[in-house]
C-alpha atoms as a PDB file:
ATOM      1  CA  UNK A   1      46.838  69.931  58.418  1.00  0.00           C
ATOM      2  CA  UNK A   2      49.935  69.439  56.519  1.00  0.00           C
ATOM      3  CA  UNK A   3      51.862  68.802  59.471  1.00  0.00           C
ATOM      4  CA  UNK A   4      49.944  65.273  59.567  1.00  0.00           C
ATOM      5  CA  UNK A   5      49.735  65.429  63.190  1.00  0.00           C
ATOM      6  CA  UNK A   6      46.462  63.270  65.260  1.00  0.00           C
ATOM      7  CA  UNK A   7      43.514  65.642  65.636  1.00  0.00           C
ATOM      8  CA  UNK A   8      41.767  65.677  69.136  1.00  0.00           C
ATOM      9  CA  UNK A   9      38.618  67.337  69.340  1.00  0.00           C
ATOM     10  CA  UNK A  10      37.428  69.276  72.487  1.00  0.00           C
ATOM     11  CA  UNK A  11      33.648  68.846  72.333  1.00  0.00           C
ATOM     12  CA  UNK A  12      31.934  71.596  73.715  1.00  0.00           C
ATOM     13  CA  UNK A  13      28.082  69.946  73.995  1.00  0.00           C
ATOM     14  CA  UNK A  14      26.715  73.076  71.547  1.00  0.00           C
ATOM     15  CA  UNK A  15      26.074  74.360  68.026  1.00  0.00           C
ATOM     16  CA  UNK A  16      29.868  74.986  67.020  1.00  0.00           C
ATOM     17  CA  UNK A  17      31.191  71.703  67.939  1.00  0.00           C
ATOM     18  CA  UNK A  18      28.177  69.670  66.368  1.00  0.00           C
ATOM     19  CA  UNK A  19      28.884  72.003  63.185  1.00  0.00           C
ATOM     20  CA  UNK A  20      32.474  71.217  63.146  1.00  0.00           C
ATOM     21  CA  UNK A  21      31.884  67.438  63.479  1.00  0.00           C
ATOM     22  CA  UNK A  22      29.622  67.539  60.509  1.00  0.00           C
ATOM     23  CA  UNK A  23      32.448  69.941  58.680  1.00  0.00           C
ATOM     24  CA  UNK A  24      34.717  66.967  59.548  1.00  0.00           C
ATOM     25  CA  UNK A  25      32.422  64.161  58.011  1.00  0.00           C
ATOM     26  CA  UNK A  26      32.061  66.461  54.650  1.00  0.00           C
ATOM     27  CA  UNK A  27      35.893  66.725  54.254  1.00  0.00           C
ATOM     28  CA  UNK A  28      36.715  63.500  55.313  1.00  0.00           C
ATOM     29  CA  UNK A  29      38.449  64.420  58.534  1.00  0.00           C
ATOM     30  CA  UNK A  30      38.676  61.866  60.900  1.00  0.00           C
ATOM     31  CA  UNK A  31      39.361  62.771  64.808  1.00  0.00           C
ATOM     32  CA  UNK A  32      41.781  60.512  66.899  1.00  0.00           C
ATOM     33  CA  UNK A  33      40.029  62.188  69.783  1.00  0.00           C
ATOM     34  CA  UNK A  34      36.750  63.108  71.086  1.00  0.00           C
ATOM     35  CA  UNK A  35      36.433  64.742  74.845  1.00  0.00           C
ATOM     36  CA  UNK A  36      33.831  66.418  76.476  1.00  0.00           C
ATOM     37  CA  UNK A  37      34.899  67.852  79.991  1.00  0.00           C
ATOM     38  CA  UNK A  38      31.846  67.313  82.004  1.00  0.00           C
ATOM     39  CA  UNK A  39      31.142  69.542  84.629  1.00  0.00           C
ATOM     40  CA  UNK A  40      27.952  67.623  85.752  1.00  0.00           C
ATOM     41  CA  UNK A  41      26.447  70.701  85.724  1.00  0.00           C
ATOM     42  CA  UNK A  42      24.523  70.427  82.248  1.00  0.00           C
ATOM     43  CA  UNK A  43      20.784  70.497  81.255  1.00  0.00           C
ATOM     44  CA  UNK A  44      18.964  67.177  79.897  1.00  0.00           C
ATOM     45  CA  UNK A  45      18.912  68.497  76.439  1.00  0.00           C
ATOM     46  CA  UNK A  46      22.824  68.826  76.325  1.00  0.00           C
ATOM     47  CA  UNK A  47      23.603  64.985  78.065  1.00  0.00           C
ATOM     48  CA  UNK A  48      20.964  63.715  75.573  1.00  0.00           C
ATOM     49  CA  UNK A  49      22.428  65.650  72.515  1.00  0.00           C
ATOM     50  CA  UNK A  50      25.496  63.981  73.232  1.00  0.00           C
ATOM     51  CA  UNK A  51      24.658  61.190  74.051  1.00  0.00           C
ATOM     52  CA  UNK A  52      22.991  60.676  70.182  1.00  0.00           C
ATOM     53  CA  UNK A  53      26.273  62.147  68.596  1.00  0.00           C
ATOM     54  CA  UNK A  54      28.280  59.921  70.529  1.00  0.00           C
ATOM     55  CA  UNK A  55      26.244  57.372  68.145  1.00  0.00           C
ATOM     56  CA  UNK A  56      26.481  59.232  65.193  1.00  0.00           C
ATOM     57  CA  UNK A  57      30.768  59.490  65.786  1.00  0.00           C
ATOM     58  CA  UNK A  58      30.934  55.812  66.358  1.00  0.00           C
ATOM     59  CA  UNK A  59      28.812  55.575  62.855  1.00  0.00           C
ATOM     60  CA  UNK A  60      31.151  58.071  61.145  1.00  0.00           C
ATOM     61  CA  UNK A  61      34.795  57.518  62.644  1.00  0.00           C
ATOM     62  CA  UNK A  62      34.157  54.413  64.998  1.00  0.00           C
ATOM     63  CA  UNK A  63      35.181  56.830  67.605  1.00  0.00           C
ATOM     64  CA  UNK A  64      32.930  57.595  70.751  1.00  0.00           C
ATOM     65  CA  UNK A  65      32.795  61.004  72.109  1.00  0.00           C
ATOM     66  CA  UNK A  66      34.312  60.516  75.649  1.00  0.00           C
ATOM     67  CA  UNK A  67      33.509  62.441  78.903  1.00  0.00           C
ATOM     68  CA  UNK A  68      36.136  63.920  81.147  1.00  0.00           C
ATOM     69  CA  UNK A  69      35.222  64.967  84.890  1.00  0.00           C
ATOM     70  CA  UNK A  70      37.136  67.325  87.239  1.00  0.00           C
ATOM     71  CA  UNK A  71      38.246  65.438  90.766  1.00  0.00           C
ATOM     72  CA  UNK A  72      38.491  66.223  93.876  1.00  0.00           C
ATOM     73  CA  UNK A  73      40.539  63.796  96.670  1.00  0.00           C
ATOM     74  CA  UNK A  74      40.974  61.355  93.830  1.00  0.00           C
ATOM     75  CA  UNK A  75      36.923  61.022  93.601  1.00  0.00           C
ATOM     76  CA  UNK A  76      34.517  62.813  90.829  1.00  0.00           C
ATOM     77  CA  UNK A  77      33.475  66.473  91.882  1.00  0.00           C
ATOM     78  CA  UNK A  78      30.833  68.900  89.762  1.00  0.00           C
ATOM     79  CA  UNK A  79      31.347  71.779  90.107  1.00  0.00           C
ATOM     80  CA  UNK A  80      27.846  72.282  91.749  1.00  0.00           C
ATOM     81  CA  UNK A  81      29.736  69.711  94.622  1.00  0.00           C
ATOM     82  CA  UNK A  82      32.629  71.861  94.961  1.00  0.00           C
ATOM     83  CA  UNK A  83      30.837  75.209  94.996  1.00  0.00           C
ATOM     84  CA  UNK A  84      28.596  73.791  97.596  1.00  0.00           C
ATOM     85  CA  UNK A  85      31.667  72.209  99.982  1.00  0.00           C
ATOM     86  CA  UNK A  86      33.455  75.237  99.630  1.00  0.00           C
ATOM     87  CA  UNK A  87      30.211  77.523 100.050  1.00  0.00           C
ATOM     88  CA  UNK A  88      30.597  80.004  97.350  1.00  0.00           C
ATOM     89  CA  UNK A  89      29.656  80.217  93.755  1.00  0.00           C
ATOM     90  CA  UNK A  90      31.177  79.339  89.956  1.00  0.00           C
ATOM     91  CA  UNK A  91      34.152  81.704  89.974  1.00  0.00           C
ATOM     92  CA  UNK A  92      32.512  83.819  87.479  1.00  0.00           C
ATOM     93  CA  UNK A  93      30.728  85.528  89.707  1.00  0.00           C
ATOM     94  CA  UNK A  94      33.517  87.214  91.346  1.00  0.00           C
ATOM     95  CA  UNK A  95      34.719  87.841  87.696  1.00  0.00           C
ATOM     96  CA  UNK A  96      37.489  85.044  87.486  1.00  0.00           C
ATOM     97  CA  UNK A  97      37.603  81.970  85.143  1.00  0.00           C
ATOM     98  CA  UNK A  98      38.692  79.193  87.399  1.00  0.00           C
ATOM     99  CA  UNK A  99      35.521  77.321  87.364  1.00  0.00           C
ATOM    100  CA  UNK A 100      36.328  77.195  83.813  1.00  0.00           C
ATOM    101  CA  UNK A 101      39.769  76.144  84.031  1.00  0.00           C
ATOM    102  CA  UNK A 102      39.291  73.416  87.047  1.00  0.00           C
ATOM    103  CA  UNK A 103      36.222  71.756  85.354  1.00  0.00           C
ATOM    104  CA  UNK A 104      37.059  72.062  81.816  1.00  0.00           C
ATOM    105  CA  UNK A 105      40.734  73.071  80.750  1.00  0.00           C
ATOM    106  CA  UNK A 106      42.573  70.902  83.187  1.00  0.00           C
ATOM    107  CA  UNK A 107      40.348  67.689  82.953  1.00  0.00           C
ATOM    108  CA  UNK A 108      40.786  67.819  78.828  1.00  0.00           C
ATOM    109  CA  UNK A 109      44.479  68.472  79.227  1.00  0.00           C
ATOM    110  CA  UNK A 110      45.087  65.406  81.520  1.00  0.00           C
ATOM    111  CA  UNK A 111      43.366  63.247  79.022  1.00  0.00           C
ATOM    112  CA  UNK A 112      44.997  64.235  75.924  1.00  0.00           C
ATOM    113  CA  UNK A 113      48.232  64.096  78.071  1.00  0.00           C
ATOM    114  CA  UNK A 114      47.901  60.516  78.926  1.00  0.00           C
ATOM    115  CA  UNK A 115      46.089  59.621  75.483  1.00  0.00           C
ATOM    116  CA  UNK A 116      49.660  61.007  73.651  1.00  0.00           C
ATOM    117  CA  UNK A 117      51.792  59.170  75.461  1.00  0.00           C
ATOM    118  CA  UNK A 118      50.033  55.605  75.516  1.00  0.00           C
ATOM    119  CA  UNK A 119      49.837  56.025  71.599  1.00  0.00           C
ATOM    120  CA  UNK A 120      53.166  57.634  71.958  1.00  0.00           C
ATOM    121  CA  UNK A 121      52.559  61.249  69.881  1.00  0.00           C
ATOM    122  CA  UNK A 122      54.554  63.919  70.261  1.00  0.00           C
ATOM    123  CA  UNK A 123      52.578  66.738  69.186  1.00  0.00           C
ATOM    124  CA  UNK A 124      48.850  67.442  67.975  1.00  0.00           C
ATOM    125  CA  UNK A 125      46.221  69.410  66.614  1.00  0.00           C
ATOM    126  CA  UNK A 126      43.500  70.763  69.568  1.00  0.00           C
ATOM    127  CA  UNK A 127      40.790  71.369  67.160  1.00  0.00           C
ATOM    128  CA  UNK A 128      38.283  74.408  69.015  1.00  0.00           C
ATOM    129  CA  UNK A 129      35.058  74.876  67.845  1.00  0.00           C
ATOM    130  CA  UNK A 130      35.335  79.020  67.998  1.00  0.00           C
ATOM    131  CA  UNK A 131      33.049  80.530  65.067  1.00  0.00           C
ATOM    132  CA  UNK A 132      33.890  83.186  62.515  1.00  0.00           C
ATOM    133  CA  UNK A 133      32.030  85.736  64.684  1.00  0.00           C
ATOM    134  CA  UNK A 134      34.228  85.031  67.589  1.00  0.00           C
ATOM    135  CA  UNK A 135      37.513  85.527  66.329  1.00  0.00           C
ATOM    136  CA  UNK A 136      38.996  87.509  69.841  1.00  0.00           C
ATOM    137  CA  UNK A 137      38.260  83.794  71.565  1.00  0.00           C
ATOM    138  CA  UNK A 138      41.284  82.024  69.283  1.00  0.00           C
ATOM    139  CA  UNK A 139      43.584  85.133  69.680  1.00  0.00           C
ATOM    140  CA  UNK A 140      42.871  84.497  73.772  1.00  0.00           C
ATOM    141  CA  UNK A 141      43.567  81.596  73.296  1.00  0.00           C
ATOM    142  CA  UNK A 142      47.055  81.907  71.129  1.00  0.00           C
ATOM    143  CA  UNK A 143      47.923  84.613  73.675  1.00  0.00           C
ATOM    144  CA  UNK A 144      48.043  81.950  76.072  1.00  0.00           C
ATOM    145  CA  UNK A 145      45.219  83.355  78.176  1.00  0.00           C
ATOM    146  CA  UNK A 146      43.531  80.216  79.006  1.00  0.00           C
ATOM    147  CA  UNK A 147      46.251  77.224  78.678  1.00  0.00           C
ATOM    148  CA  UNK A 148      49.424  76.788  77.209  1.00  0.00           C
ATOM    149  CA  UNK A 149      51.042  73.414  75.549  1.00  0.00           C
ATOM    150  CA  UNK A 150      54.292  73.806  73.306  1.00  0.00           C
ATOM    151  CA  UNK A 151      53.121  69.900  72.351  1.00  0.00           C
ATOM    152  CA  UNK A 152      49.738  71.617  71.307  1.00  0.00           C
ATOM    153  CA  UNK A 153      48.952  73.362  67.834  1.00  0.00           C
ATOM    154  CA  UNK A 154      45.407  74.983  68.006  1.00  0.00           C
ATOM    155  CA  UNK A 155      43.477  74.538  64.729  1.00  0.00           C
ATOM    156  CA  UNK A 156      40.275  76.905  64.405  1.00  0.00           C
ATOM    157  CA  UNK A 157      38.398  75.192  61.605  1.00  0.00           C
ATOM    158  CA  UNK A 158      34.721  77.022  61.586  1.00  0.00           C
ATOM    159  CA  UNK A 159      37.273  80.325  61.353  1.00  0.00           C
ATOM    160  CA  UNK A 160      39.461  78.924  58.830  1.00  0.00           C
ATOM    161  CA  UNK A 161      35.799  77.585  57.090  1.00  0.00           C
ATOM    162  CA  UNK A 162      34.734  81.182  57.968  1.00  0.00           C
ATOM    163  CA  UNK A 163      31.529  79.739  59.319  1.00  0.00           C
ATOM    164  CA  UNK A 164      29.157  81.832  61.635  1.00  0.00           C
ATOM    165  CA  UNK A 165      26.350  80.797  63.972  1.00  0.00           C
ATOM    166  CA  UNK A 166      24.083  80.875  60.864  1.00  0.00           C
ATOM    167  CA  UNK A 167      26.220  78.309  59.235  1.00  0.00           C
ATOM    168  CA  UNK A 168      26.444  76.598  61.578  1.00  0.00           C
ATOM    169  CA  UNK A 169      22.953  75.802  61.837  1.00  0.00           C
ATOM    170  CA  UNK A 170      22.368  75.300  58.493  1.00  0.00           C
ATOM    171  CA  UNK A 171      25.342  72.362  58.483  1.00  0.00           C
ATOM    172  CA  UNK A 172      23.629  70.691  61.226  1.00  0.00           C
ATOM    173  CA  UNK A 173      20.334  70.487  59.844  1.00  0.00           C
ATOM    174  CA  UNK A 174      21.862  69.721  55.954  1.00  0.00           C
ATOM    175  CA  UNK A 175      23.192  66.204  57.922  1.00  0.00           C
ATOM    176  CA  UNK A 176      19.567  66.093  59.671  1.00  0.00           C
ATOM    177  CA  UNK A 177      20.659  66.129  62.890  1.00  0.00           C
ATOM    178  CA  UNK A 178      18.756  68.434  66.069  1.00  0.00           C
ATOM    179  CA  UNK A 179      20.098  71.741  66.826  1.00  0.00           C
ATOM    180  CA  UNK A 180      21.589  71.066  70.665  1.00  0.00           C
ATOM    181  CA  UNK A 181      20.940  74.010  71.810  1.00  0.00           C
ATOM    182  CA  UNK A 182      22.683  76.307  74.275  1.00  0.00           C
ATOM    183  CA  UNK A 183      25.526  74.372  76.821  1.00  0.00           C
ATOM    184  CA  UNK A 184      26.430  75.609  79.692  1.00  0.00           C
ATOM    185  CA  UNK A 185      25.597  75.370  83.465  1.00  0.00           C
ATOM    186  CA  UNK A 186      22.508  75.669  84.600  1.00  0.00           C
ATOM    187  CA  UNK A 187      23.884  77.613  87.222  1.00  0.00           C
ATOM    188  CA  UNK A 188      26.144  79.773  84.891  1.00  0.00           C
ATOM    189  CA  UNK A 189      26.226  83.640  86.464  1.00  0.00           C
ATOM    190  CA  UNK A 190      26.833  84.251  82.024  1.00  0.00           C
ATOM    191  CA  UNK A 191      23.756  83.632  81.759  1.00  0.00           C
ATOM    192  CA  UNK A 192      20.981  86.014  80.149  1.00  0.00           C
ATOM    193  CA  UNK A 193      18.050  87.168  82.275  1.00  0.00           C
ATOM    194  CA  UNK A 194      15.829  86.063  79.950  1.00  0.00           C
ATOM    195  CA  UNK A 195      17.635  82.815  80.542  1.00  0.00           C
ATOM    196  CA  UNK A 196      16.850  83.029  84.201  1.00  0.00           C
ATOM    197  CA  UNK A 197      13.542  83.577  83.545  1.00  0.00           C
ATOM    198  CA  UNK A 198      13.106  80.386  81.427  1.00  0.00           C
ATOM    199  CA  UNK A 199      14.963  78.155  83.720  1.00  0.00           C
ATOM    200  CA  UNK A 200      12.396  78.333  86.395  1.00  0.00           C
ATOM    201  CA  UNK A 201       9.814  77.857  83.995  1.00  0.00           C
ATOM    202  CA  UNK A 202      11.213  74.869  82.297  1.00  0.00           C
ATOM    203  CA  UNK A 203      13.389  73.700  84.874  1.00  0.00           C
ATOM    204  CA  UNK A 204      12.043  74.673  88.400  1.00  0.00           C
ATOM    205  CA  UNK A 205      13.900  71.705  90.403  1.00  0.00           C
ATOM    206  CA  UNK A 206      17.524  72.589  88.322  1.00  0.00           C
ATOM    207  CA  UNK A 207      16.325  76.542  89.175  1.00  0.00           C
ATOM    208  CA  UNK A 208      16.281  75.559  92.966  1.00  0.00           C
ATOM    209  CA  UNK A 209      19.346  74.314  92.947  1.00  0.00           C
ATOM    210  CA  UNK A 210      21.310  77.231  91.721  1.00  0.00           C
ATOM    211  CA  UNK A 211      18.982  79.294  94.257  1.00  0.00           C
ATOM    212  CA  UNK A 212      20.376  76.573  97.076  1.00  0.00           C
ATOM    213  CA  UNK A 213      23.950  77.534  95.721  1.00  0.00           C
ATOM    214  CA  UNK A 214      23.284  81.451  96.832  1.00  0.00           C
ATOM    215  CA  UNK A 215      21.802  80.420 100.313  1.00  0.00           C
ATOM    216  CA  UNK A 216      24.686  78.168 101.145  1.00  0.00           C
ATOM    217  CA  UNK A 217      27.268  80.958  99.744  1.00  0.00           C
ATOM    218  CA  UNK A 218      28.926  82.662 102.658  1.00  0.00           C
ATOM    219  CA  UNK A 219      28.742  85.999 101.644  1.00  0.00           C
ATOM    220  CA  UNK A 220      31.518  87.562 100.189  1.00  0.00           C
ATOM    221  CA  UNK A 221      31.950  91.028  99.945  1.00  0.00           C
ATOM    222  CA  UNK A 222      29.372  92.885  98.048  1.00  0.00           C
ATOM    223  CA  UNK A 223      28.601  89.780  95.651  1.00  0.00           C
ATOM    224  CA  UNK A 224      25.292  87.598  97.144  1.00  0.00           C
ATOM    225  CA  UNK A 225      23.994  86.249  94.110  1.00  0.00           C
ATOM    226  CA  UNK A 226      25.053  84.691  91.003  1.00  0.00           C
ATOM    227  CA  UNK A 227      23.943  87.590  88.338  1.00  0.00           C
ATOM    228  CA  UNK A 228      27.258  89.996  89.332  1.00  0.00           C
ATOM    229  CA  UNK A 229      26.675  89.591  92.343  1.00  0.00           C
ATOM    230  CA  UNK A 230      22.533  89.779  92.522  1.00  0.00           C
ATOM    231  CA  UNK A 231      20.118  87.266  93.769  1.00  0.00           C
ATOM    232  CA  UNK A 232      18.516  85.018  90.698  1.00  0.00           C
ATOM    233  CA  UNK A 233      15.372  84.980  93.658  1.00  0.00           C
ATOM    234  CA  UNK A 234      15.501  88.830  93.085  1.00  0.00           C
ATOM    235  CA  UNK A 235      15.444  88.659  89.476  1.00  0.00           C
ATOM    236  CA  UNK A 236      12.385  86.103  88.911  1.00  0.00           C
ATOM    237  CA  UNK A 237      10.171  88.619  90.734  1.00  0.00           C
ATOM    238  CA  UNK A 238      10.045  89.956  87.651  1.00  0.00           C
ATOM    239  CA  UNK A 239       6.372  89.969  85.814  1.00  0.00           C
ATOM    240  CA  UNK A 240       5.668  89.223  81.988  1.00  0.00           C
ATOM    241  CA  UNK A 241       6.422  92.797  80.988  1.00  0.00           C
ATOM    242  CA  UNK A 242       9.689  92.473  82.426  1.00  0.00           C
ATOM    243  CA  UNK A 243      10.853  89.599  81.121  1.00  0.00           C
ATOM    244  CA  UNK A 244       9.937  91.077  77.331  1.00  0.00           C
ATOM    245  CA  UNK A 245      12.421  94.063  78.218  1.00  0.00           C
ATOM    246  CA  UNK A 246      14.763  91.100  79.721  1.00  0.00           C
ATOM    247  CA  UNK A 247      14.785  89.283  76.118  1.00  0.00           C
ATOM    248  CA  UNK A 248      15.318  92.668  74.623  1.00  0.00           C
ATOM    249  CA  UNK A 249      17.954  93.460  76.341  1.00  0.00           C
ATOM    250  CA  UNK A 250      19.312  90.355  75.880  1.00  0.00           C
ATOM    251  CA  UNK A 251      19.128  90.541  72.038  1.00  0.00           C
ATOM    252  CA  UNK A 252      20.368  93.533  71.835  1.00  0.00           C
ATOM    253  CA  UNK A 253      23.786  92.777  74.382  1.00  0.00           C
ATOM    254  CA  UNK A 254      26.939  92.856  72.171  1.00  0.00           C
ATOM    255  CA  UNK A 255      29.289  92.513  75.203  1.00  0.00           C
ATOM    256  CA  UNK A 256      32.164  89.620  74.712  1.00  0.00           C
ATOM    257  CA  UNK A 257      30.194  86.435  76.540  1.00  0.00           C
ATOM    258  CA  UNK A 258      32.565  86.038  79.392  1.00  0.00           C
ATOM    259  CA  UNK A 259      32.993  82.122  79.516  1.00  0.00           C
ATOM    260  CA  UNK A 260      35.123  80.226  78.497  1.00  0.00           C
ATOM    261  CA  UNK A 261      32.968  77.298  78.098  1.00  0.00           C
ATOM    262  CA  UNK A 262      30.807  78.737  75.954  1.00  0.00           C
ATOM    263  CA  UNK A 263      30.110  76.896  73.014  1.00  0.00           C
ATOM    264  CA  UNK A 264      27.170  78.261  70.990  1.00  0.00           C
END
């Protein structure tokens, strides 16, 4: 921070970036910059979680959180769009990052690009919402794994706070605010089976969907289905019992989450 350079926030839609908002407002930080890269690819609780800390940044900072969208021809693509023109899945299922990078990365970068030189800055501060338990994500990161900028210096701040999920929580609810829950795709082959599971039950119509992405897939290969490569239609056959050894499993998974837009 002693640099004195803008801050521009990439809002992730989950519990680290609403924690380091709120670690913002108690040290009187003040963003330049809010984005959100929008997939379009988001549950209802996420757009609506945003949507009411878009409010609360206008209250604090005067500063809306603004959304950022991938394109394709010059036009607005999801990602569900382009998986479903190209017929295949999020790249994550054949164990690449690109859905990440096209949806996400490249959207934010283009913004912030355009956004230093109309206010005519030379260099900033990316502020990343990685959390003290997730330390390997910043070194990634710094490695140059996922982008690169030499007009970019990456600030960590829950690290440098050394804030975990747990405080992270507890920050959000000290300012009163809802905990946002998990953000990601609702077609994301990261996610848990347990996760599965509860997507048809809570979300049926958003759980046929990502089925319609498998049927449309031409198959590649040995990978039909967006859970490395198996069918989620295989997996909800599963019965009560199951899914108890699913959420077990899931609990007890201490693999790195593969990606890159996860955000709590």
């Amino acid at each position: 921070m002693k640099d004195n350079l803008p801050l521009v926030v990439a809002y992730g839609g989950g519990t680290n970036s609403v924690a380091m908002l709120c670690g913002f407002l108690e040290r009187d930080i003040k963003p330049e910059l809010i984005i959100f890269a929008d997939t379009g690819g988001e549950l209802p609780h996420t757009y609506n979680h945003i949507s009411m800390m878009s409010k609360k940044t206008m209250e604090w900072w005067g500063l809306p959180i603004e959304n950022v969208y991938a394109k394709y021809q010059g036009k607005y693509e999801s990602l569900e769009d382009s998986c479903i023109r190209k017929k295949t899945l999020p790249s994550l299922a054949f164990g690449y990052k690109a859905c990440s990078m096209k949806h996400k990365i490249e959207p934010m970068n283009k913004r912030v690009k355009s956004w230093m030189k109309k206010n005519d800055h030379s260099e900033i501060f990316r502020c990343i919402g990685y959390d003290a338990g997730e330390p390997h994500r910043a070194i990634d990161r710094l490695e140059g794994k996922l982008t690169k900028n030499l007009h970019e210096k990456y600030w960590y701040p829950l690290i440098e706070w050394m804030w975990k999920r747990q405080d992270c929580i507890q920050t959000i609810q000290r300012h009163g605010l809802p905990l946002p829950g998990k953000s990601s795709c609702f077609f994301c082959p990261s996610m848990k089976l347990s996760e599965i599971i509860r997507l048809l039950k809570d979300y049926p119509d958003y759980f046929e969907r990502a089925i319609n992405l498998e049927k449309n897939m031409v198959v590649k290969g040995r990978i039909e289905g967006l859970h490395f490569g198996v069918k989620w239609s295989d997996i909800v056959a599963a019965d009560d019992d199951q899914l108890q050894m699913f959420e077990w499993l899931d609990k007890n998974d201490t693999a790195k989450i593969p990606c890159g837009c996860y955000d709590g």
